[in-house]
C-alpha atoms as a PDB file:
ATOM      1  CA  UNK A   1      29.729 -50.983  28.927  1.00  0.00           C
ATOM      2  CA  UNK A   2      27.855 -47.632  29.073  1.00  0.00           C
ATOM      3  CA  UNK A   3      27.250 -46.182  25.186  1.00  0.00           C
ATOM      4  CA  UNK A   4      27.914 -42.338  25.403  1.00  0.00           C
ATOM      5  CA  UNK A   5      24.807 -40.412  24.898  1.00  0.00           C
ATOM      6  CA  UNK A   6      23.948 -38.136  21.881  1.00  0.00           C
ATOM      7  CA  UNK A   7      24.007 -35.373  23.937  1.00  0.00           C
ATOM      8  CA  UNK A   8      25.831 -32.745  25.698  1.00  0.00           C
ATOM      9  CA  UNK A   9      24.906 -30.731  29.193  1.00  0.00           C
ATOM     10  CA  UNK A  10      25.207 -26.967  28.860  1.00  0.00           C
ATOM     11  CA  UNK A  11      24.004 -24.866  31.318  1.00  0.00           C
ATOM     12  CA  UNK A  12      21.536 -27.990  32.946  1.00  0.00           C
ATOM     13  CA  UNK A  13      20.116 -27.856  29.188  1.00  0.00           C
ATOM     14  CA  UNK A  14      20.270 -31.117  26.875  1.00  0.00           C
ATOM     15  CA  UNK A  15      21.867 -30.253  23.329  1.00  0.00           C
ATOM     16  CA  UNK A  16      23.163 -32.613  20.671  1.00  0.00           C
ATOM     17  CA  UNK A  17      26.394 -33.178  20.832  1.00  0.00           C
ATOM     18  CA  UNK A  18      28.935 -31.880  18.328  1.00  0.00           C
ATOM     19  CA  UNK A  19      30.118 -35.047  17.277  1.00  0.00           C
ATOM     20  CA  UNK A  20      26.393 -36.345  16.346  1.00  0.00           C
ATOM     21  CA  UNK A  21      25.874 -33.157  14.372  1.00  0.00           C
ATOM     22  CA  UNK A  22      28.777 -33.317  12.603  1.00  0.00           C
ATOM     23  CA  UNK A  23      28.164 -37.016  12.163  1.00  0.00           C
ATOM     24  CA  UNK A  24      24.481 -36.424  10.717  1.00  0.00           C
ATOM     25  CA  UNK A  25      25.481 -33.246   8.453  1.00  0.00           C
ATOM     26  CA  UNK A  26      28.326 -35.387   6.637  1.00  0.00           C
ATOM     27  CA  UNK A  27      25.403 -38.249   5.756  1.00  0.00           C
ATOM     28  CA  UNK A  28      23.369 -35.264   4.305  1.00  0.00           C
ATOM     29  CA  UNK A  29      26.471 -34.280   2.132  1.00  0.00           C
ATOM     30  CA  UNK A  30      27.271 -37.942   1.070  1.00  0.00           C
ATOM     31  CA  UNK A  31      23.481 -37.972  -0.337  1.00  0.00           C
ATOM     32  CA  UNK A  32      23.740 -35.317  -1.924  1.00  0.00           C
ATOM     33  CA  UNK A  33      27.281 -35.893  -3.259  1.00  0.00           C
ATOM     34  CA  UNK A  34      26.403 -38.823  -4.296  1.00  0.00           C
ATOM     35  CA  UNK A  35      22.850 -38.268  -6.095  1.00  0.00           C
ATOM     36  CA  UNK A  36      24.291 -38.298  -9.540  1.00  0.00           C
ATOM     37  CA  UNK A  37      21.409 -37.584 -12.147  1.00  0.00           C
ATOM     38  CA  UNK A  38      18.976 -37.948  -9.510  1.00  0.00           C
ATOM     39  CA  UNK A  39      15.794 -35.192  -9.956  1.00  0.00           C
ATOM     40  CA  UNK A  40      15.168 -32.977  -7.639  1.00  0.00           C
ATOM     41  CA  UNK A  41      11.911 -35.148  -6.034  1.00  0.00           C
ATOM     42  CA  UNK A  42      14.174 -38.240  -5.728  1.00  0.00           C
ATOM     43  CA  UNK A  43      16.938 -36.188  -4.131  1.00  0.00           C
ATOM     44  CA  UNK A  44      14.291 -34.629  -1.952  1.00  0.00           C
ATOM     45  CA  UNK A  45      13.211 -38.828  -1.180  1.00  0.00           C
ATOM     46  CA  UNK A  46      16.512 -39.856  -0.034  1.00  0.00           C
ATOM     47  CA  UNK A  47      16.835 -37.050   1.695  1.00  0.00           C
ATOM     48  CA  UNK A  48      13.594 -36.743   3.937  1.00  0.00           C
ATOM     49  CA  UNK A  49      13.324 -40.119   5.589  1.00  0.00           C
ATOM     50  CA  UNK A  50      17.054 -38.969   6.897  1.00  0.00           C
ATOM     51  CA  UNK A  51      16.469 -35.146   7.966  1.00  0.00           C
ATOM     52  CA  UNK A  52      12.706 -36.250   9.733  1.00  0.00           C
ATOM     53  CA  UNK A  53      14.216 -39.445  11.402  1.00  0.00           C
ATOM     54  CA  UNK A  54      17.481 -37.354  13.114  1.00  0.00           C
ATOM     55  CA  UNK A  55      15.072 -34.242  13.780  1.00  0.00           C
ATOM     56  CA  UNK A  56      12.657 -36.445  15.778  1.00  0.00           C
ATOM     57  CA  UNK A  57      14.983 -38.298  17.663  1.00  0.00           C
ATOM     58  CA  UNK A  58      16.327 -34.945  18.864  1.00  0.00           C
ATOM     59  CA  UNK A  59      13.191 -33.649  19.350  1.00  0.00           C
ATOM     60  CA  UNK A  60      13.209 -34.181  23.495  1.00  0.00           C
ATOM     61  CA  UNK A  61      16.809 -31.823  23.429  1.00  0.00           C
ATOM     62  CA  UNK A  62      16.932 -28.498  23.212  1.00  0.00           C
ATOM     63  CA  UNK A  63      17.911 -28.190  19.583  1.00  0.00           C
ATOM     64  CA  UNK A  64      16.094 -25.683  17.947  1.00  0.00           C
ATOM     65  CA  UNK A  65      18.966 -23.246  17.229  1.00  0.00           C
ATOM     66  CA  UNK A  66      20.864 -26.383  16.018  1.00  0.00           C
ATOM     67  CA  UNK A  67      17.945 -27.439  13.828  1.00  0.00           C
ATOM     68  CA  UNK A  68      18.017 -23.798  12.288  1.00  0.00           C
ATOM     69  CA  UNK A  69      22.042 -23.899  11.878  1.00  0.00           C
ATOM     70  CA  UNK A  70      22.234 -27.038   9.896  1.00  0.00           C
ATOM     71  CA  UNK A  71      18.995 -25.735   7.856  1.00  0.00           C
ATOM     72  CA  UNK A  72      21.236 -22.956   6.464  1.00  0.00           C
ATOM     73  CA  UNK A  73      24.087 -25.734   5.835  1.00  0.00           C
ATOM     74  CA  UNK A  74      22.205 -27.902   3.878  1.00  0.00           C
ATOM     75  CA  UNK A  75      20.500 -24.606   2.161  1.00  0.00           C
ATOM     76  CA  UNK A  76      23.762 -24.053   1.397  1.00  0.00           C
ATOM     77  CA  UNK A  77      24.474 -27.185  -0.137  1.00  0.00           C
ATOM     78  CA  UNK A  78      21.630 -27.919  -2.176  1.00  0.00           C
ATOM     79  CA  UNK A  79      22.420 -24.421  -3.643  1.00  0.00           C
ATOM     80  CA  UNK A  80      26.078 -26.104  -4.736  1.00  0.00           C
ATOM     81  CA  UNK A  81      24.290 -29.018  -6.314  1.00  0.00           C
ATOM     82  CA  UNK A  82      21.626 -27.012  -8.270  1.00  0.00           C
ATOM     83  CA  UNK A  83      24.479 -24.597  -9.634  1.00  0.00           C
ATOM     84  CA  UNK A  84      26.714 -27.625 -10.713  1.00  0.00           C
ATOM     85  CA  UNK A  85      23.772 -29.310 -12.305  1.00  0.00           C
ATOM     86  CA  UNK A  86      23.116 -25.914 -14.451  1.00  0.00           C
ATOM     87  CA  UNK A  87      26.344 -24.247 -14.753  1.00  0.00           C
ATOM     88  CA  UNK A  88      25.561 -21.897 -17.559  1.00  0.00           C
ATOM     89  CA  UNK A  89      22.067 -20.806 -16.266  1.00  0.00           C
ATOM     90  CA  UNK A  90      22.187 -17.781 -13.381  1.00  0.00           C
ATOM     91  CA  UNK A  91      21.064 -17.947 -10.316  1.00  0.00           C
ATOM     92  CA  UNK A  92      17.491 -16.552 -11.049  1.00  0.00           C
ATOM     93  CA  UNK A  93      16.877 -19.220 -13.430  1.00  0.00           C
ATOM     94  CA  UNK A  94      18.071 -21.854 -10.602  1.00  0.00           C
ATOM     95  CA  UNK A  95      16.436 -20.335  -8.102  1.00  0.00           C
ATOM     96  CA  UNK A  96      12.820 -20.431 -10.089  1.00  0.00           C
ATOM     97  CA  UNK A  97      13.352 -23.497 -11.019  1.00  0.00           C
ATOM     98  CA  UNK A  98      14.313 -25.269  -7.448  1.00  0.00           C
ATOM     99  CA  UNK A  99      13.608 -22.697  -4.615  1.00  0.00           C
ATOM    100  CA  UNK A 100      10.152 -21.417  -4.073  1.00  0.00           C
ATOM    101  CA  UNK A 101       7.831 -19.465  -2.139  1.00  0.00           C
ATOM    102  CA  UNK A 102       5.265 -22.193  -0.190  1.00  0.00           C
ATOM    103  CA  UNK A 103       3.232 -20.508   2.694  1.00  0.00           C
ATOM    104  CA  UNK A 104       4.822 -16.991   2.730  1.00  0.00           C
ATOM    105  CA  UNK A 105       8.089 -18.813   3.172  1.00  0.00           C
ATOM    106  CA  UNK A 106      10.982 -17.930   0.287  1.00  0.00           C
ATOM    107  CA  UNK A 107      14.177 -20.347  -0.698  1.00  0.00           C
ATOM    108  CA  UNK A 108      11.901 -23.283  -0.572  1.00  0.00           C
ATOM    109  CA  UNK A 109      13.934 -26.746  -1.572  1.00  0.00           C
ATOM    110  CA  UNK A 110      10.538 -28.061  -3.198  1.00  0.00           C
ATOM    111  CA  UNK A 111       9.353 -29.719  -6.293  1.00  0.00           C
ATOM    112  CA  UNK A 112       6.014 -28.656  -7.665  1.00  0.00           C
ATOM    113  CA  UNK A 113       3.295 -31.493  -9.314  1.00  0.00           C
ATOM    114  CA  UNK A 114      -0.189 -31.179  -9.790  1.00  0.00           C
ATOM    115  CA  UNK A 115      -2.451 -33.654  -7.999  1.00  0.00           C
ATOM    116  CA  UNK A 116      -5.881 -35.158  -9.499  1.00  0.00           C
ATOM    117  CA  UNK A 117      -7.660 -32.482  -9.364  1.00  0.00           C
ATOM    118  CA  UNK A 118      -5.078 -30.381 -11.272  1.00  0.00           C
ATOM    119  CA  UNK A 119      -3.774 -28.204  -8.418  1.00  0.00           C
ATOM    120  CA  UNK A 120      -0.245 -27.136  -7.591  1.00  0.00           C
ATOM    121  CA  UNK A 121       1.300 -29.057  -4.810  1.00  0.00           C
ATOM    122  CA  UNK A 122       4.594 -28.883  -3.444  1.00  0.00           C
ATOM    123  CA  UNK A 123       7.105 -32.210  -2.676  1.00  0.00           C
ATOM    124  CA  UNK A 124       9.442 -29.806  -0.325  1.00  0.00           C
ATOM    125  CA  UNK A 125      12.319 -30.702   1.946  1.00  0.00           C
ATOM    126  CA  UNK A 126      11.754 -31.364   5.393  1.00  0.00           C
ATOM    127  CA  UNK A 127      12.634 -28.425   7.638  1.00  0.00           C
ATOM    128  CA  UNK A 128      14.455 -29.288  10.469  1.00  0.00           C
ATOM    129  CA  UNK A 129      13.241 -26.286  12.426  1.00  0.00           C
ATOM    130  CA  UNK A 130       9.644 -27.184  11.835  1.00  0.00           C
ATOM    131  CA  UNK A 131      10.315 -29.803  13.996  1.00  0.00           C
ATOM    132  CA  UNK A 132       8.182 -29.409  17.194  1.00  0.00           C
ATOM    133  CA  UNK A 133      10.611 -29.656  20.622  1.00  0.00           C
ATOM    134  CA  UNK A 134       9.373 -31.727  23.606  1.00  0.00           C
ATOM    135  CA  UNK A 135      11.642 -30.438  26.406  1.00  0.00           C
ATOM    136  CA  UNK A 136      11.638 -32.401  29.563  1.00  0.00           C
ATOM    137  CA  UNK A 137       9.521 -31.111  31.495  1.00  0.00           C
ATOM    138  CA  UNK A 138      10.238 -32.334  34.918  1.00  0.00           C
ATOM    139  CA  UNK A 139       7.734 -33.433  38.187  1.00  0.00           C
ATOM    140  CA  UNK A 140       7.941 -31.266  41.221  1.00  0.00           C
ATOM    141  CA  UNK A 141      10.390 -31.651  43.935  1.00  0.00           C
ATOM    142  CA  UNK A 142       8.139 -33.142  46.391  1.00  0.00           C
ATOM    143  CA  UNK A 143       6.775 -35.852  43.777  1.00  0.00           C
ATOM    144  CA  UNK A 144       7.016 -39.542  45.338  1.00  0.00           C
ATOM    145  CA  UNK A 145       6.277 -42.257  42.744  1.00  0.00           C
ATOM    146  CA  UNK A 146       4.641 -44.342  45.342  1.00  0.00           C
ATOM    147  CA  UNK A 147       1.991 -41.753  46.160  1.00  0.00           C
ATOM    148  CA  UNK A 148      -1.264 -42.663  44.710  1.00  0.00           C
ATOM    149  CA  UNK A 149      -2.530 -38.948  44.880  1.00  0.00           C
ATOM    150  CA  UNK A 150      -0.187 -37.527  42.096  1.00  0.00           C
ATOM    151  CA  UNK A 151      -0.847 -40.602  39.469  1.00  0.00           C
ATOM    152  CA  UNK A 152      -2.937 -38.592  37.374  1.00  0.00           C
ATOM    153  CA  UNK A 153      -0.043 -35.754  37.129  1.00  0.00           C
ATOM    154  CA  UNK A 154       2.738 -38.399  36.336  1.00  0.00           C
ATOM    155  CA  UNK A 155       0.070 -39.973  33.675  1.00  0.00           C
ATOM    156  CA  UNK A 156      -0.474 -36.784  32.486  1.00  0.00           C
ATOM    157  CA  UNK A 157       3.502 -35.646  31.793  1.00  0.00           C
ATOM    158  CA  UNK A 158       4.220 -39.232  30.704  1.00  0.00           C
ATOM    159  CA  UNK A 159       2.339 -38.297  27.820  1.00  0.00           C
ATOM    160  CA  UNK A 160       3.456 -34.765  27.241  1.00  0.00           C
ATOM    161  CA  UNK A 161       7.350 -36.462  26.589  1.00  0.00           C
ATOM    162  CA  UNK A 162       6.125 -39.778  24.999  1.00  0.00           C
ATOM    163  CA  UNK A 163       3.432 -37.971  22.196  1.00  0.00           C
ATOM    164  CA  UNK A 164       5.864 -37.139  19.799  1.00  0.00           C
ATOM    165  CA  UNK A 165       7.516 -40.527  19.192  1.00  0.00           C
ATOM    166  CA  UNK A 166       6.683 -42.722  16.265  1.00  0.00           C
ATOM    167  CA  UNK A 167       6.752 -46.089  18.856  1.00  0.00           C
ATOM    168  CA  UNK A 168       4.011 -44.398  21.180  1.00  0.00           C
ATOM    169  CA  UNK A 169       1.354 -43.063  18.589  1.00  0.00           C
ATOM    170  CA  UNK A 170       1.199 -46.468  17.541  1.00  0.00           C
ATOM    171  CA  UNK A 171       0.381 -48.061  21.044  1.00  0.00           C
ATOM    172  CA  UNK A 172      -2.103 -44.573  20.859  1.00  0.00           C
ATOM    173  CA  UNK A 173      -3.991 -45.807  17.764  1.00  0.00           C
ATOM    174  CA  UNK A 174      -4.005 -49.042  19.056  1.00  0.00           C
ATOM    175  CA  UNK A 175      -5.992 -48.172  22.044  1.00  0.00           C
ATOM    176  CA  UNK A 176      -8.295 -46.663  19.773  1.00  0.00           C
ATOM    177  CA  UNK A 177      -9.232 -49.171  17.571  1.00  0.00           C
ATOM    178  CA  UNK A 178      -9.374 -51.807  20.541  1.00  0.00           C
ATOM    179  CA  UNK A 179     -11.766 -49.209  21.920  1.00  0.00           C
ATOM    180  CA  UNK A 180     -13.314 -48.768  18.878  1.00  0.00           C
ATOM    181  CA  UNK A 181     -12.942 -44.726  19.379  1.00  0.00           C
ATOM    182  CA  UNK A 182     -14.792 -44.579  22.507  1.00  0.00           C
ATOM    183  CA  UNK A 183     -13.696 -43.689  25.666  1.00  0.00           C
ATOM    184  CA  UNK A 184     -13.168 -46.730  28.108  1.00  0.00           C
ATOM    185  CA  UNK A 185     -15.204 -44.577  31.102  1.00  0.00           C
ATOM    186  CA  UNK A 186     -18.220 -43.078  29.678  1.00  0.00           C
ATOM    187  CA  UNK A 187     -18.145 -45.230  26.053  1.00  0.00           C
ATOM    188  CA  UNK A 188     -18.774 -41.492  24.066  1.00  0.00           C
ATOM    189  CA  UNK A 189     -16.289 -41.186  21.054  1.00  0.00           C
ATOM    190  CA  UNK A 190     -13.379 -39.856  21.617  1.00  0.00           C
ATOM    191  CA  UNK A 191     -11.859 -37.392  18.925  1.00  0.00           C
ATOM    192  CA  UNK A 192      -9.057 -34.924  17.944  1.00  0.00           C
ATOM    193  CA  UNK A 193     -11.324 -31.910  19.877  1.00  0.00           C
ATOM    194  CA  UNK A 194     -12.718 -33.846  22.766  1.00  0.00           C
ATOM    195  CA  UNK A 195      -8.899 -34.555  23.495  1.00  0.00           C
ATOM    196  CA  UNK A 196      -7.947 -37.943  25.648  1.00  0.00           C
ATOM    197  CA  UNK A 197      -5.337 -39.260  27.940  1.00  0.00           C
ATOM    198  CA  UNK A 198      -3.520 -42.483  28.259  1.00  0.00           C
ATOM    199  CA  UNK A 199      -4.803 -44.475  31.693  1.00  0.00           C
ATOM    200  CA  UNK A 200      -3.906 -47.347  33.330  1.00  0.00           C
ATOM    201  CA  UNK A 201      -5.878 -49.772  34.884  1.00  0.00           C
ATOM    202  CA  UNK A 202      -4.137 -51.068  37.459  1.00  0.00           C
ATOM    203  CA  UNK A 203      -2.326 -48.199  38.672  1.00  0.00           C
ATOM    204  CA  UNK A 204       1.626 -47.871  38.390  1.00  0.00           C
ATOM    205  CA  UNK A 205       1.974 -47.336  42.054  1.00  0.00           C
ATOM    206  CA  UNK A 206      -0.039 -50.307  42.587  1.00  0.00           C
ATOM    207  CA  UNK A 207       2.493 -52.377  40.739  1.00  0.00           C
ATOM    208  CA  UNK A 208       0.355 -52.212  36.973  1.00  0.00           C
ATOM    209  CA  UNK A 209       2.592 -52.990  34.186  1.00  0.00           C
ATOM    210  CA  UNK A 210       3.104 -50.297  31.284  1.00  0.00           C
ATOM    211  CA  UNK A 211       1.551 -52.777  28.631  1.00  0.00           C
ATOM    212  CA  UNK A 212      -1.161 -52.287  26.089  1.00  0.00           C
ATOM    213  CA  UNK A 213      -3.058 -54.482  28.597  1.00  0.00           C
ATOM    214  CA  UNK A 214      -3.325 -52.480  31.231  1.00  0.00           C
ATOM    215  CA  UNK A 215      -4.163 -49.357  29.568  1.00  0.00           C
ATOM    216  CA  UNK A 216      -6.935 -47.647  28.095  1.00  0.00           C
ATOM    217  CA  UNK A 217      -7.863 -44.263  26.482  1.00  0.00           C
ATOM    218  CA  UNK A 218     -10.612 -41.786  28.450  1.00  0.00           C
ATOM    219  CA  UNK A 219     -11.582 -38.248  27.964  1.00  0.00           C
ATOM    220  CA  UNK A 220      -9.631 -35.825  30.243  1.00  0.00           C
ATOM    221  CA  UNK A 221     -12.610 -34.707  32.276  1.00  0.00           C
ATOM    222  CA  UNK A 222     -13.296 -38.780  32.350  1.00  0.00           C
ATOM    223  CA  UNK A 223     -10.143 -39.085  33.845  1.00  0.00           C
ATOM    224  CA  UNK A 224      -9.945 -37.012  36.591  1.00  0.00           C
ATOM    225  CA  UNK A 225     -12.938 -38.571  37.628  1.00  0.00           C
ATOM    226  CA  UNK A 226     -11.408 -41.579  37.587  1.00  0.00           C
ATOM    227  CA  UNK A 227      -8.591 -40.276  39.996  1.00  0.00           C
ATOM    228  CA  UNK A 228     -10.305 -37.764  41.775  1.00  0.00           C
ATOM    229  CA  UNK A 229     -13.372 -40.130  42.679  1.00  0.00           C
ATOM    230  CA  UNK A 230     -11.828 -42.955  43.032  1.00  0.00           C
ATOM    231  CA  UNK A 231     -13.983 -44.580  40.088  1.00  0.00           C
ATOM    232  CA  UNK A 232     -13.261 -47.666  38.016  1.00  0.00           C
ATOM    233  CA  UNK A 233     -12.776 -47.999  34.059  1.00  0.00           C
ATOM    234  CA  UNK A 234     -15.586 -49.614  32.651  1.00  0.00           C
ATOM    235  CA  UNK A 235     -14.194 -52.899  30.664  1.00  0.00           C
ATOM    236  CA  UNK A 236     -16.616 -53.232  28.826  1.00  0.00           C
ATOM    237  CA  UNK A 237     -16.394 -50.460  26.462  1.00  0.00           C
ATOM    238  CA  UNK A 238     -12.232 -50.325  26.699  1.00  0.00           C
ATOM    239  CA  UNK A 239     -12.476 -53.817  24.838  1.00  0.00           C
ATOM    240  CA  UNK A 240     -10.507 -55.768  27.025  1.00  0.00           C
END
């Protein structure tokens, strides 16, 4: 048994299907349908955990118009549910009250607080078209994964589509610590503006598994040295 994938091919482009959208929008509805005398922060807590999970597992597609479609729905529908909670108020009371203006962007679905230090913060509803798109970007035509000479450009887009899943920053931060933020070449820290890239050992045309055990972080320039000179990781300051 094959399971049918989430999505659909249009035009050689990767959407999500109808029937997942559908599918996702009526769990948004049945939250809010069914949030009762829930506040506007708790609604916004059931709520986030189930708009950032779907968004990010559709991130790879091509989904940003559909991410901006079901924005307006639930827009839509949160507008219903403020206007039945408040029937005799109008809608410039409801809209001051639950919709606000956070970043030059208006018809924000956010509750303010103030944190320790007395400032206005925002608890707002997770966008779905904030959601940054990884499309699959795709090796060239001539690529062979047995060649040893393009191993630093599959490394490289193995990254690019992996980055934005929950599962893989973990392995990243992993690395890290077992490195103790240094890079596993040169042993200088490694940090958000030096940039790294996820290496393995033994190389994956050379049969080197995919593991945590067999892969370290180094510093980009590190690691073209690595490939284009041939060099070897030093051990000793990967942590292995």
């Amino acid at each position: 048994y094959v399971p049918k994938s989430p999505y659909r091919k249009d035009k050689l482009l990767i959407k999500p299907s109808k029937k997942n959208v559908s599918a996702f929008y009526r769990k948004v509805r049945e939250i809010v349908k069914g949030s009762g005398a829930l506040t506007q922060a708790a609604l916004i807590g059931q709520l986030n955990p189930v708009l950032r999970g779907w968004a990010q597992y559709h991130a790879p597609a091509v989904a940003q118009k559909t991410f901006s479609t079901l924005d307006h729905l639930i827009h839509w529908r949160l507008w219903r549910w403020a206007k039945r909670r408040h029937p005799k108020k109008s809608a410039a009371w409801i809209r001051k009250k639950y919709f606000h203006s956070i970043n030059g962007r208006n018809w924000v679905f956010a509750f303010p607080y103030k944190n320790s230090k007395a400032e206005v913060k925002y608890r707002r509803l997770y966008a779905l078209a904030d959601t940054t798109t990884a499309h699959q970007k795709r090796l060239p035509g001539d690529y062979q994964p047995y060649d040893a000479a393009q191993e630093l450009k599959w490394e490289k887009l193995r990254v690019q589509r992996m980055q934005h899943k929950l599962r893989y920053r973990g392995q990243i931060l992993g690395l890290f610590r077992r490195q103790q933020g240094k890079c596993a070449l040169c042993g200088h820290a490694i940090s958000k503006e030096t940039g790294w890239h996820d290496h393995h050992v033994v190389r994956r045309v050379d049969g080197g598994p995919d593991t945590l055990s067999n892969r370290v972080l180094l510093h980009p320039n590190c690691h073209a040295l690595v490939h284009s000179q041939d060099r070897q990781v030093e051990l000793l300051h990967s942590g292995l």
